[in-house]
C-alpha atoms as a PDB file:
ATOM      1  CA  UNK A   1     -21.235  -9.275 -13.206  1.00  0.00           C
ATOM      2  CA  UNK A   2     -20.195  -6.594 -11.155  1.00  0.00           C
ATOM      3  CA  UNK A   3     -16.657  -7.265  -9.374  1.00  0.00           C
ATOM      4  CA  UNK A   4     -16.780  -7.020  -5.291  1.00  0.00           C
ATOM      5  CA  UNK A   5     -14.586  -4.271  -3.890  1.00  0.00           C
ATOM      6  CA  UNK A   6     -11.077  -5.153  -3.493  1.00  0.00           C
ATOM      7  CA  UNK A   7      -8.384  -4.106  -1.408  1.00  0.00           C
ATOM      8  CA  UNK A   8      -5.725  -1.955  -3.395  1.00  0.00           C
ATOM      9  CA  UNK A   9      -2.363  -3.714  -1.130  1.00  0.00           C
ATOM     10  CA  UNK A  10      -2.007  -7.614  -0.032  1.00  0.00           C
ATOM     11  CA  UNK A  11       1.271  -8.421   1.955  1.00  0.00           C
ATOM     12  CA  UNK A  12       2.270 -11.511   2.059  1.00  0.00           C
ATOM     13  CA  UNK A  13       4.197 -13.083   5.096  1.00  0.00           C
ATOM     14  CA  UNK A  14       6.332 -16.553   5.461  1.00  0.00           C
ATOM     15  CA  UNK A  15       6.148 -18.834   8.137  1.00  0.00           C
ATOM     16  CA  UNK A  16       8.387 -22.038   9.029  1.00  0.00           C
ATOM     17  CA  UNK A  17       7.378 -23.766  12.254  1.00  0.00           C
ATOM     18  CA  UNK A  18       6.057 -27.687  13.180  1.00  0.00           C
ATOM     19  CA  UNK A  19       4.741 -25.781  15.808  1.00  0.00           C
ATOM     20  CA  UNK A  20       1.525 -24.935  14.939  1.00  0.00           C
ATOM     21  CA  UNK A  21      -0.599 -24.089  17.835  1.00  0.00           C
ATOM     22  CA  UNK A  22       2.165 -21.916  18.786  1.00  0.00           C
ATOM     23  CA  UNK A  23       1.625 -20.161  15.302  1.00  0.00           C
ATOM     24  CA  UNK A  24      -2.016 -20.140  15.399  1.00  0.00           C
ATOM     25  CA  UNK A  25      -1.526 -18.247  19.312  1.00  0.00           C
ATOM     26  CA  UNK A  26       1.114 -16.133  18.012  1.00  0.00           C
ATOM     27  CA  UNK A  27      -1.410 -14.730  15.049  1.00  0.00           C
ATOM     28  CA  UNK A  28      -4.371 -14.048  16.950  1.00  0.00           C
ATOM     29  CA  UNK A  29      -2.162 -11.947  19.634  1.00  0.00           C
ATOM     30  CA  UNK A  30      -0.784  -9.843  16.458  1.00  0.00           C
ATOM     31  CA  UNK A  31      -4.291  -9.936  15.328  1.00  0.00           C
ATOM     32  CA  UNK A  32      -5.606  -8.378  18.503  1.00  0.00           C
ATOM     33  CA  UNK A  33      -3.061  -5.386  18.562  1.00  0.00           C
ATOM     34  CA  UNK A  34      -3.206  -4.626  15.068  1.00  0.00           C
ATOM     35  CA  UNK A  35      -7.590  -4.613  15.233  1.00  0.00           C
ATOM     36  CA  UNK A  36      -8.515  -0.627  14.767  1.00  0.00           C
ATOM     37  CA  UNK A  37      -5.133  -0.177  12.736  1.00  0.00           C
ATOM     38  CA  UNK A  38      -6.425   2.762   9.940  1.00  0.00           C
ATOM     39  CA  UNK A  39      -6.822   0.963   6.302  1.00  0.00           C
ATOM     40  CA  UNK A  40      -6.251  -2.683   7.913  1.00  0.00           C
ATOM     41  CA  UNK A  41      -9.290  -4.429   6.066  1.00  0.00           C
ATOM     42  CA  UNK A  42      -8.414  -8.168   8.200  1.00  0.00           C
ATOM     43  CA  UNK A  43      -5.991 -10.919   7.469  1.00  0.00           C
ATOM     44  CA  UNK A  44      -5.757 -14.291   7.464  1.00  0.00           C
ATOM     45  CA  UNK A  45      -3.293 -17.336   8.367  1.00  0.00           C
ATOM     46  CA  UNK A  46      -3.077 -20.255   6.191  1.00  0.00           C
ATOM     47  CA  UNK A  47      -1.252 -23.840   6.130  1.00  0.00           C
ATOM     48  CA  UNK A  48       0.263 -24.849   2.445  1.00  0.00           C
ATOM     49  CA  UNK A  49      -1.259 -27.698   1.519  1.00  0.00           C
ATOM     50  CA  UNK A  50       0.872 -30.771   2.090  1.00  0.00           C
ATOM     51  CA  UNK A  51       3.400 -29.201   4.226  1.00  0.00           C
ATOM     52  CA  UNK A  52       2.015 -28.893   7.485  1.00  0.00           C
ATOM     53  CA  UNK A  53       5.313 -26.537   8.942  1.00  0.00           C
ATOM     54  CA  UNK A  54       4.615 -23.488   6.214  1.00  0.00           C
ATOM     55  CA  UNK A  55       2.623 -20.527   6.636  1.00  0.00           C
ATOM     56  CA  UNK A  56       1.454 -17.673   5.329  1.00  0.00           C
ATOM     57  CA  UNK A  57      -0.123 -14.639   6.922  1.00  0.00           C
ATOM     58  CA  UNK A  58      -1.735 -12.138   4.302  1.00  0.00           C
ATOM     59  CA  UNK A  59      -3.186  -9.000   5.590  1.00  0.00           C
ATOM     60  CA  UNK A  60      -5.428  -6.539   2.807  1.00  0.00           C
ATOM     61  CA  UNK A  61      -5.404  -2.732   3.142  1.00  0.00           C
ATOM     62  CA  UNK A  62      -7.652  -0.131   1.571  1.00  0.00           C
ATOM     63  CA  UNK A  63      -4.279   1.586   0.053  1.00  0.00           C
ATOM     64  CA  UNK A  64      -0.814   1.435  -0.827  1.00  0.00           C
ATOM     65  CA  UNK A  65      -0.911   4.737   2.068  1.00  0.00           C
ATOM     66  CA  UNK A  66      -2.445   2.996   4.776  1.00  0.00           C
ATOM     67  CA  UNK A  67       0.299   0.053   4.106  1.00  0.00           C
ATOM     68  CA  UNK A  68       2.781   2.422   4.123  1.00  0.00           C
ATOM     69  CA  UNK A  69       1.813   5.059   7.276  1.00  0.00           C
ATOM     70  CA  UNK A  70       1.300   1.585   9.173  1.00  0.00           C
ATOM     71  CA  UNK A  71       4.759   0.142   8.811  1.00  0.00           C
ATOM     72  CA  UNK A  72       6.370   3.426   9.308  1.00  0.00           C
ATOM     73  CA  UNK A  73       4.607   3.950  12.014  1.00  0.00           C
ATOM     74  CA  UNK A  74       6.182   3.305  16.205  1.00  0.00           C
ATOM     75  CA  UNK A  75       3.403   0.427  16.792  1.00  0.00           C
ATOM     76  CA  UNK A  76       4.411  -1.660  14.058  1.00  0.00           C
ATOM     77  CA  UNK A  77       7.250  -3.761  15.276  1.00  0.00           C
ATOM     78  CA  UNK A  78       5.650  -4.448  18.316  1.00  0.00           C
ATOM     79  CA  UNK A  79       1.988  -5.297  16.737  1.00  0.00           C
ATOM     80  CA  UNK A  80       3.882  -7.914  14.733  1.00  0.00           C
ATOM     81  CA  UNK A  81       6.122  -8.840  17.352  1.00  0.00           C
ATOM     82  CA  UNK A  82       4.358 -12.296  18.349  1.00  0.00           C
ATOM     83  CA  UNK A  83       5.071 -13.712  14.749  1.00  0.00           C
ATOM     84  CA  UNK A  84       8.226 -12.999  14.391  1.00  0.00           C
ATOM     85  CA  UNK A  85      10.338 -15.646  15.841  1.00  0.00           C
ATOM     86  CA  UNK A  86       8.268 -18.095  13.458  1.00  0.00           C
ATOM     87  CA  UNK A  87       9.659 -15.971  10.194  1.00  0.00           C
ATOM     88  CA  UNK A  88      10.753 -18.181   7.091  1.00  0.00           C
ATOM     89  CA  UNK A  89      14.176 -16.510   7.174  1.00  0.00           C
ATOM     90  CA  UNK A  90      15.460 -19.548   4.559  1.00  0.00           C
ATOM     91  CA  UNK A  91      13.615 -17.664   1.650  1.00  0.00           C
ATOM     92  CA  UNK A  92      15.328 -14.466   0.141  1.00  0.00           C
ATOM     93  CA  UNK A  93      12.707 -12.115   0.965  1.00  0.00           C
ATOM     94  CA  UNK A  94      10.168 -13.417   4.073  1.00  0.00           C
ATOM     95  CA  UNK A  95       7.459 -11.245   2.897  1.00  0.00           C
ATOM     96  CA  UNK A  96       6.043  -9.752  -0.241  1.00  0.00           C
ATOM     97  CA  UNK A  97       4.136  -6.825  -0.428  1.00  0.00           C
ATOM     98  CA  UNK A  98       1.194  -6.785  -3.883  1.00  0.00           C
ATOM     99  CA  UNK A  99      -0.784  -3.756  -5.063  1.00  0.00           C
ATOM    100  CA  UNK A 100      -3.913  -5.622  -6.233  1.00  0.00           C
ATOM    101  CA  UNK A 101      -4.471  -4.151 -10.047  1.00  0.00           C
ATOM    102  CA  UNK A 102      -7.764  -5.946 -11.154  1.00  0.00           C
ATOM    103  CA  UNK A 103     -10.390  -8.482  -9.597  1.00  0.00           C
ATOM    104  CA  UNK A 104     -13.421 -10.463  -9.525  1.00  0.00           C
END
């Protein structure tokens, strides 16, 4: 078996809300400004299962340089802007950042 390309960085982002439309609206407007970014391979939005008010938004890049040119980068608060107010800010850190080492 021959193991599908993977992207080298995954960051991981909290969400708290019982709003979720407004969450669901908030990520495809960050979606739409970050589309094009360099090394940005997509993202996704999910609900944890059994507690409808948490989210996660995990975006995959090509390389740990992409990641890191991106969030130094002038367009980065504002791409993520949207999501922001919906932050977990009751967990110590509201985002993780993984550099994927193996996969299948």
């Amino acid at each position: 078996m021959t193991a599908p390309a993977t992207p080298s960085v995954e960051v991981v982002l909290y969400h708290l809300t019982d709003r979720e439309a407004a969450v669901v609206a908030a990520y495809h407007e960050a979606s739409r400004r970050m589309a094009g970014t360099p090394g940005l391979l997509g993202n996704q939005l999910m609900n944890q299962v059994g507690r409808s008010d948490s989210y996660v938004v995990i975006s995959h890049w090509d390389s740990w340089e992409s990641f890191e040119k991106w969030e130094r980068g002038a367009g980065h608060k504002d791409q993520t802007a949207p999501l922001r107010e919906f932050r977990d800010t009751g967990r110590e850190h509201p985002f993780e950042i993984y550099k994927v080492l193996a996969s299948y």
